[in-house]
C-alpha atoms as a PDB file:
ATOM      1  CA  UNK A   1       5.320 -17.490 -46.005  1.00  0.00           C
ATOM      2  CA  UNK A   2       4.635 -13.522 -45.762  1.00  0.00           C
ATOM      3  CA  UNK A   3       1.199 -12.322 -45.702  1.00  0.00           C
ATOM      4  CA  UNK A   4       1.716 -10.287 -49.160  1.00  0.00           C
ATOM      5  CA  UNK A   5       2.780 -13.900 -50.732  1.00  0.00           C
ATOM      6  CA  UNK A   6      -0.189 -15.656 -49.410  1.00  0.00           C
ATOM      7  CA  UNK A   7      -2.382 -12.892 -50.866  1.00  0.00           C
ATOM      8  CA  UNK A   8      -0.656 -12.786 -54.102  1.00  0.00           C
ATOM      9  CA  UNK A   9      -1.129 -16.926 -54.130  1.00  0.00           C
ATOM     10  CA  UNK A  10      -4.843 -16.274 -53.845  1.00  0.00           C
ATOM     11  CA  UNK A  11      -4.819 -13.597 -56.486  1.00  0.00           C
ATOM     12  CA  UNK A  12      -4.025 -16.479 -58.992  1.00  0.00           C
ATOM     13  CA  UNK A  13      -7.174 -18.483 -58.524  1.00  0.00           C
ATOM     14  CA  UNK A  14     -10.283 -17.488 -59.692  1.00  0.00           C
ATOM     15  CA  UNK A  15     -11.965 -19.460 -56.866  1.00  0.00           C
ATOM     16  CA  UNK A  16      -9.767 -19.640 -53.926  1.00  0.00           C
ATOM     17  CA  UNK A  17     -10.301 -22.635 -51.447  1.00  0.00           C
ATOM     18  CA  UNK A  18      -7.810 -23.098 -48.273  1.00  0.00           C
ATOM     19  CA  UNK A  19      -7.312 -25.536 -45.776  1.00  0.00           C
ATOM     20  CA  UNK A  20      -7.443 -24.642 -42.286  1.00  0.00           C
ATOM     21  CA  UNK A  21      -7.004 -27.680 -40.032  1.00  0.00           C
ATOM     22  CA  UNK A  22      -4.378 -29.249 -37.588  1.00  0.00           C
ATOM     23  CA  UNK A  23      -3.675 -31.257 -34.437  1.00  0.00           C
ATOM     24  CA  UNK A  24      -6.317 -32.008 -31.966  1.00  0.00           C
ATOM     25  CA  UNK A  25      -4.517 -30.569 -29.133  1.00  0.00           C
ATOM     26  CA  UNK A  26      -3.753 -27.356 -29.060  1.00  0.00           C
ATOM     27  CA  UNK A  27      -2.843 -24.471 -26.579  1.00  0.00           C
ATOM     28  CA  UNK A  28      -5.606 -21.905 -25.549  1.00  0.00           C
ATOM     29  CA  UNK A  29      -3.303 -18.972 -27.003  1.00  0.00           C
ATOM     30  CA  UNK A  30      -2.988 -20.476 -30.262  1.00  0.00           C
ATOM     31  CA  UNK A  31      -6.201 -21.463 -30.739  1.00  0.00           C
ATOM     32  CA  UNK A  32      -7.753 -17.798 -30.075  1.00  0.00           C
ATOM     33  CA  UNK A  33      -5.306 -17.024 -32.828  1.00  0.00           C
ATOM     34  CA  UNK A  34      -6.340 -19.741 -35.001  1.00  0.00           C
ATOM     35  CA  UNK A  35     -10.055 -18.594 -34.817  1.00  0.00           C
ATOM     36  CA  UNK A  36      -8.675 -14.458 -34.748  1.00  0.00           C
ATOM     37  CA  UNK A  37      -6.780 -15.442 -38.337  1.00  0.00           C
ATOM     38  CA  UNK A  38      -9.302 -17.095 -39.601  1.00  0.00           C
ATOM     39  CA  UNK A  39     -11.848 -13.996 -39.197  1.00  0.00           C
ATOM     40  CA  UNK A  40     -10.052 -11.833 -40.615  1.00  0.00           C
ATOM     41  CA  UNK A  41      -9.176 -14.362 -43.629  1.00  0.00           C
ATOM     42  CA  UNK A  42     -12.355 -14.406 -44.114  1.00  0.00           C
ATOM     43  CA  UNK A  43     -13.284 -10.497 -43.732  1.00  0.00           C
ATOM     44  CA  UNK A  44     -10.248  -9.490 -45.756  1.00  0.00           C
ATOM     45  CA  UNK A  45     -10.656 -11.998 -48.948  1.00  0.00           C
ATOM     46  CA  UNK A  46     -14.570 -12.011 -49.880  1.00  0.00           C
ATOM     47  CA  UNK A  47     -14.444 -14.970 -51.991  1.00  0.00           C
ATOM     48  CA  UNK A  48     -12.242 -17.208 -49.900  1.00  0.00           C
ATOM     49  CA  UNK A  49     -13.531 -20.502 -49.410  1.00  0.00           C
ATOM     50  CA  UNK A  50     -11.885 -22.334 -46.763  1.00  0.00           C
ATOM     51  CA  UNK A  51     -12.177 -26.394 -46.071  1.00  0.00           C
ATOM     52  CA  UNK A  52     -11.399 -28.029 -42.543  1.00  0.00           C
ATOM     53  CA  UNK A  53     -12.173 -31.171 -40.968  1.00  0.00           C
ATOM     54  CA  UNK A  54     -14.797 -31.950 -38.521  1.00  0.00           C
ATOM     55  CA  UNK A  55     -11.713 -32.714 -35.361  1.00  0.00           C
ATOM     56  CA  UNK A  56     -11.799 -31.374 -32.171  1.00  0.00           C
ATOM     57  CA  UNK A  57      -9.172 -28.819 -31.522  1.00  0.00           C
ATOM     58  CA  UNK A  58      -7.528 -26.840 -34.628  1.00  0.00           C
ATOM     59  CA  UNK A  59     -10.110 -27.309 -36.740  1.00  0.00           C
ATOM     60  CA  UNK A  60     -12.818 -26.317 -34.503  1.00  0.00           C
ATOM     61  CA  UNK A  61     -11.107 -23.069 -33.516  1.00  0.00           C
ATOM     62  CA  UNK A  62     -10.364 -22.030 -37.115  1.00  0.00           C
ATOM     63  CA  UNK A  63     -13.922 -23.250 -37.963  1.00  0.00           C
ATOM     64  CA  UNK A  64     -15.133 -20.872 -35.457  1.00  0.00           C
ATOM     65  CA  UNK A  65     -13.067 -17.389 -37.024  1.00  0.00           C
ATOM     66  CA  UNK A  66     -15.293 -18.463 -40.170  1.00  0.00           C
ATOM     67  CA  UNK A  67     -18.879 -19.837 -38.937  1.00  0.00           C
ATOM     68  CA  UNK A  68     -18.701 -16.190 -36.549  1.00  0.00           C
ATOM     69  CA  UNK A  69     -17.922 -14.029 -39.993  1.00  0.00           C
ATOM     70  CA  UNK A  70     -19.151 -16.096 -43.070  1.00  0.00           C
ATOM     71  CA  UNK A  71     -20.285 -19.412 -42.494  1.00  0.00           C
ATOM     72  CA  UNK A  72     -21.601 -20.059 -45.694  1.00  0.00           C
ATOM     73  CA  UNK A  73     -18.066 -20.227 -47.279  1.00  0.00           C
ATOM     74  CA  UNK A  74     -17.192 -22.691 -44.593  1.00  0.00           C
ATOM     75  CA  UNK A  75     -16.553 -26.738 -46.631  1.00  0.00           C
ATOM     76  CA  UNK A  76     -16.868 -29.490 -43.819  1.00  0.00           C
ATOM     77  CA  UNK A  77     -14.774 -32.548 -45.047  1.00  0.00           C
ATOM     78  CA  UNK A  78     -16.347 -35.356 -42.403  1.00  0.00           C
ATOM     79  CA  UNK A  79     -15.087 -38.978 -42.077  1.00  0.00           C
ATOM     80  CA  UNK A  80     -18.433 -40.150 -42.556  1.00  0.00           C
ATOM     81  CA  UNK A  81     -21.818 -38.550 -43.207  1.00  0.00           C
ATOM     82  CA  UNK A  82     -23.286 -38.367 -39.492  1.00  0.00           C
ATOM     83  CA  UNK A  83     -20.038 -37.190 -37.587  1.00  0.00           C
ATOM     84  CA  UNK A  84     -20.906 -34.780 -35.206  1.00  0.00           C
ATOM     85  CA  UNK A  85     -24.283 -34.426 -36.514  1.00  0.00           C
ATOM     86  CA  UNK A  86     -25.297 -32.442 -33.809  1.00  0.00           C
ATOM     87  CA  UNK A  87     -22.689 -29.902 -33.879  1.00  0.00           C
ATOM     88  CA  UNK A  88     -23.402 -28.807 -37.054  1.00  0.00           C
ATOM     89  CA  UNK A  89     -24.199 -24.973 -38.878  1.00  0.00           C
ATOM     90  CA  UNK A  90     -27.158 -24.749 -40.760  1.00  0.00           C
ATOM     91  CA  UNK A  91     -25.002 -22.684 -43.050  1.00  0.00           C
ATOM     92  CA  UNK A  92     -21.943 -24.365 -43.555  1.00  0.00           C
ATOM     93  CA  UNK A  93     -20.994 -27.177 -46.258  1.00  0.00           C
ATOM     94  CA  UNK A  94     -20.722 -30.537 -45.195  1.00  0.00           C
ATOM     95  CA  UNK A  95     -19.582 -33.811 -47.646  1.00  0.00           C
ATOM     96  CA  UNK A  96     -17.688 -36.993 -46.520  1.00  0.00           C
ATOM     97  CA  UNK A  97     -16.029 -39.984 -48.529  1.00  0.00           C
ATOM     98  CA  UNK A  98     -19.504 -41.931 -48.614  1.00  0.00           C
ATOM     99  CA  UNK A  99     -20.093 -39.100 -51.152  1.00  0.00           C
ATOM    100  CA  UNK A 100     -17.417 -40.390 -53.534  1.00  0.00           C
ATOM    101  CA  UNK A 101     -17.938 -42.940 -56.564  1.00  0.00           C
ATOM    102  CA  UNK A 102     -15.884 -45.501 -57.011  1.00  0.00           C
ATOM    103  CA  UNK A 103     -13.169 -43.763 -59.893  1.00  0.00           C
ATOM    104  CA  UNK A 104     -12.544 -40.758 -57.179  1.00  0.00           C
ATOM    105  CA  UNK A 105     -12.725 -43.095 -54.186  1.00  0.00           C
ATOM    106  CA  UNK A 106      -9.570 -44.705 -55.872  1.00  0.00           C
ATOM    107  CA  UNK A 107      -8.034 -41.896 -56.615  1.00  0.00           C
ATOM    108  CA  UNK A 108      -8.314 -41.211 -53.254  1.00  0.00           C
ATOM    109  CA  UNK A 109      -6.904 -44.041 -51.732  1.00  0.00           C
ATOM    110  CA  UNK A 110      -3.980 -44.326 -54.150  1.00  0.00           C
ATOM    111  CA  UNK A 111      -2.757 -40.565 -53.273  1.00  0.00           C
ATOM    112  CA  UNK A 112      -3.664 -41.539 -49.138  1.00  0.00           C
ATOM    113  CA  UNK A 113      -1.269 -44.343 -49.630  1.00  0.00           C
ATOM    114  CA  UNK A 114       1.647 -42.249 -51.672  1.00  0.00           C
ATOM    115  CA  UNK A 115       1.292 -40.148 -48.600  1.00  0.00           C
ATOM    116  CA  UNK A 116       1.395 -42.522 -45.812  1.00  0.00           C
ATOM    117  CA  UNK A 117       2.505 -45.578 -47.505  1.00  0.00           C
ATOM    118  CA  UNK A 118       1.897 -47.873 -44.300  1.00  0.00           C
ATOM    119  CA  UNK A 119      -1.569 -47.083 -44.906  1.00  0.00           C
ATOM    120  CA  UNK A 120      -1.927 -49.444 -47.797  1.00  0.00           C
ATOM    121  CA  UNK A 121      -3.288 -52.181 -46.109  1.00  0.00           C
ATOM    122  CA  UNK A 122      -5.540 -49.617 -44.115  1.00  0.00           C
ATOM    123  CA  UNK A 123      -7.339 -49.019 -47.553  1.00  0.00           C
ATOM    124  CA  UNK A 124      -8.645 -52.426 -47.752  1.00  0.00           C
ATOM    125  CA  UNK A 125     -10.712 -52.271 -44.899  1.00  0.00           C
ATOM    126  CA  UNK A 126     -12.879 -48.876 -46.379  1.00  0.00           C
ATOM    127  CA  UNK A 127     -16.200 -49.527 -45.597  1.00  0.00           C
ATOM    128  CA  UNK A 128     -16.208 -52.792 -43.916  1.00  0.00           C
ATOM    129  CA  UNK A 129     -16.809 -51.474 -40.242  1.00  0.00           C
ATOM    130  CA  UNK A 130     -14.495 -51.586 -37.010  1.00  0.00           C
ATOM    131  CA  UNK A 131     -11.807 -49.866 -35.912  1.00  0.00           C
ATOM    132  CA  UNK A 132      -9.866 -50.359 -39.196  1.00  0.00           C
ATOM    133  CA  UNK A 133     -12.564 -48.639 -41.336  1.00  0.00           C
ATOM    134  CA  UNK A 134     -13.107 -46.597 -39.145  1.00  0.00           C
ATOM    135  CA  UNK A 135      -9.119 -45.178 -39.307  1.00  0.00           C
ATOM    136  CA  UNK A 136      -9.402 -45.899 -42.860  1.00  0.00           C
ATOM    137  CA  UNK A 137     -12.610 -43.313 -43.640  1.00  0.00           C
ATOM    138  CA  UNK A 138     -10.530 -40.514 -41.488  1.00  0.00           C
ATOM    139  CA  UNK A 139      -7.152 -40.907 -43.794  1.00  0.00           C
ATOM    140  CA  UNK A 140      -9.409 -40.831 -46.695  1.00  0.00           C
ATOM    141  CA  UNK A 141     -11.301 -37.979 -45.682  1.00  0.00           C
ATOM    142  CA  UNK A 142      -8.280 -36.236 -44.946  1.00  0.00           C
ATOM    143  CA  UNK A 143      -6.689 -36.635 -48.488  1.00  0.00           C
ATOM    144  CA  UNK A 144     -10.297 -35.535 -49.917  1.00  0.00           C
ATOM    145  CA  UNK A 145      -9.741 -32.490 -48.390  1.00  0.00           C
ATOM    146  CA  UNK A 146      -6.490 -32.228 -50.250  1.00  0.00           C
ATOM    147  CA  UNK A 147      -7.068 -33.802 -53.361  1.00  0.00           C
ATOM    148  CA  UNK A 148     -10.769 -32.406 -54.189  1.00  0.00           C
ATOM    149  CA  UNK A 149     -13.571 -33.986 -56.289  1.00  0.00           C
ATOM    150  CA  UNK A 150     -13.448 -32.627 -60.480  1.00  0.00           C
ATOM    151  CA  UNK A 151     -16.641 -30.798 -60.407  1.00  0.00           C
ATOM    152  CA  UNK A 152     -17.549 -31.026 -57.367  1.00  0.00           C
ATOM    153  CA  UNK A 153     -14.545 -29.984 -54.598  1.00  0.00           C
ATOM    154  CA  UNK A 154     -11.960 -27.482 -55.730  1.00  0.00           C
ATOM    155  CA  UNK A 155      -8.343 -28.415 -55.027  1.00  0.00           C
ATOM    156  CA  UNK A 156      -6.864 -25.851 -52.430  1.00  0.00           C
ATOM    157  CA  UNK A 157      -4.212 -23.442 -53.311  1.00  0.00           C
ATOM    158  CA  UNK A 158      -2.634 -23.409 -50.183  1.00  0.00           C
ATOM    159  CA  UNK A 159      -3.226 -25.346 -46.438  1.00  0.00           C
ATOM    160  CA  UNK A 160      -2.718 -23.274 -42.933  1.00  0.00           C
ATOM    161  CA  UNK A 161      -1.816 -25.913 -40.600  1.00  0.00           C
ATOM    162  CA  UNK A 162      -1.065 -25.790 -36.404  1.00  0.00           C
ATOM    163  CA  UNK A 163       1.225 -28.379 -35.768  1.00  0.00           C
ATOM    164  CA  UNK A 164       3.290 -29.755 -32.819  1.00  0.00           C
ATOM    165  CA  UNK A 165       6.688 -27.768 -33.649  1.00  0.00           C
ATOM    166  CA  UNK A 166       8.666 -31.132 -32.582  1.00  0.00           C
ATOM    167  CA  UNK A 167       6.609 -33.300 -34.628  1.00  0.00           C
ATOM    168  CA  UNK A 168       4.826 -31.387 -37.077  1.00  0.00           C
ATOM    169  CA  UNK A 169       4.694 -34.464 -39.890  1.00  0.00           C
ATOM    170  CA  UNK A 170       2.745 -36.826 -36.668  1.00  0.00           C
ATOM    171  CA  UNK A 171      -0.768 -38.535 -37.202  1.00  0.00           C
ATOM    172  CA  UNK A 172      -3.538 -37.208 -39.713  1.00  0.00           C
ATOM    173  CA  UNK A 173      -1.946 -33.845 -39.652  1.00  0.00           C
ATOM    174  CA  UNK A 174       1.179 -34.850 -40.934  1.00  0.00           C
ATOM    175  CA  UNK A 175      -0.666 -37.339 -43.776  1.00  0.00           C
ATOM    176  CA  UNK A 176      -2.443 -34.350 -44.680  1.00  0.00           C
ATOM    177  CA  UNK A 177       1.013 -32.296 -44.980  1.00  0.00           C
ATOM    178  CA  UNK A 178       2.192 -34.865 -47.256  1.00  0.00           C
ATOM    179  CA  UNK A 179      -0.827 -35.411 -49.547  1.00  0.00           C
ATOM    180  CA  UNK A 180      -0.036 -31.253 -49.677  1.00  0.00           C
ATOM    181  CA  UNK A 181       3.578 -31.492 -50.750  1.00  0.00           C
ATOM    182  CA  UNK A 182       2.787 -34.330 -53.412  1.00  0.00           C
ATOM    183  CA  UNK A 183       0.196 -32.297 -55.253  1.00  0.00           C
ATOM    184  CA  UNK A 184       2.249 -29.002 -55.047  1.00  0.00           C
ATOM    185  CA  UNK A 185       0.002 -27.383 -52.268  1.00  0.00           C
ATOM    186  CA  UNK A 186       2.105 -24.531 -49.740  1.00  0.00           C
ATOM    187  CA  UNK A 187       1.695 -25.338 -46.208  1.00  0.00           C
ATOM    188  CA  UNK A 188       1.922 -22.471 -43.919  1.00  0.00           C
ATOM    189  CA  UNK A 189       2.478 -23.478 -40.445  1.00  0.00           C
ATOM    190  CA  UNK A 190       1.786 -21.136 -36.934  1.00  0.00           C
ATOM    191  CA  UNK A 191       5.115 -19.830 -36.695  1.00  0.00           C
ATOM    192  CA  UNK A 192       4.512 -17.814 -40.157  1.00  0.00           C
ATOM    193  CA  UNK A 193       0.752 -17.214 -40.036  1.00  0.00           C
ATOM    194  CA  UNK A 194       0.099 -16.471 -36.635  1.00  0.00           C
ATOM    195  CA  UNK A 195       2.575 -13.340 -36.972  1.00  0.00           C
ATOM    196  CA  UNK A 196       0.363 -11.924 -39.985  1.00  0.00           C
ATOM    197  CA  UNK A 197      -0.645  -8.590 -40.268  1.00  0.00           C
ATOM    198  CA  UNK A 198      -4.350  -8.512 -41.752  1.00  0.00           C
ATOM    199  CA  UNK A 199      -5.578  -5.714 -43.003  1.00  0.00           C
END
């Protein structure tokens, strides 16, 4: 995707959320882009919103481009309410699945399983502690980000991802790619956004 496209995708929402998020490990290089093309995301549109995860790697470097130029338009999907706790911005957004009632919470976990259908069995151990609910509560969180709350979480119109180019549909990344695709969200990857020219 072009930069004009992306900008003429936002021009169609009134209230424009992204996603900015991806693997854990990531080169130095990229993620100094990452946080560069986030910055001036977030310079360029004014009313951008943008939604990441609360992971170690991509998300914190495109997390950074925002909390250093508008933090306040910064959403913080976590897998549960005290990840990280001490890492956080006193300006940014933060929410996590514990947030969810019931209705959404299923709605959640029936799109996290259309994604990643071997998760099904995952789904059944929400909330019962371990390792399992603990695996469970970061797939969930991940299609949250994806899937929004009515009312409460807009649904993004589009999802900037840094992926491993040789397995770009692996781990949480790749669920989240798919949860994407099934509800008709663009994915941008680094090989298109990392070449954009920002105004």
């Amino acid at each position: 995707m072009h930069f004009d496209d992306f900008a003429a995708l936002l021009s169609t929402a009134s209230d424009p959320v992204i996603l900015i998020e991806g693997r854990r490990s990531i080169p130095e290089t990229s993620a100094r882009s990452a946080q560069r093309v986030a910055s001036l995301l977030a310079r360029h549109f004014s009313q951008l919103r943008f939604r990441s995860g609360n992971a170690t790697g991509t998300d914190e470097a495109f997390a950074a481009g925002i909390i250093a130029t508008a933090p306040e338009r910064l959403e913080i999907i976590a897998p549960y309410a005290s990840h990280r706790k001490r890492d956080r911005h006193p300006l940014v957004h933060y929410d996590s699945p514990e947030s969810l009632d019931p209705d959404a919470l299923a709605d959640i976990q029936a799109l996290t399983i259309a994604a990643s259908p071997a998760s099904r069995g995952l789904m059944k151990c929400y909330g019962r502690g371990g390792r399992a609910a603990a695996q469970a509560a970061c797939l969930i969180r991940d299609t949250m980000k994806v899937s929004g709350i009515p009312g409460k979480l807009t649904s993004p119109v589009a999802a900037l991802f840094w992926v491993d180019p040789a397995h770009p549909e692996a781990g949480g990344t790749g669920h989240t790619i798919r949860a994407c695709r099934l509800k008709g969200i663009p994915v941008v990857f680094q090989s298109d956004w990392e070449n954009w020219r920002i105004p």
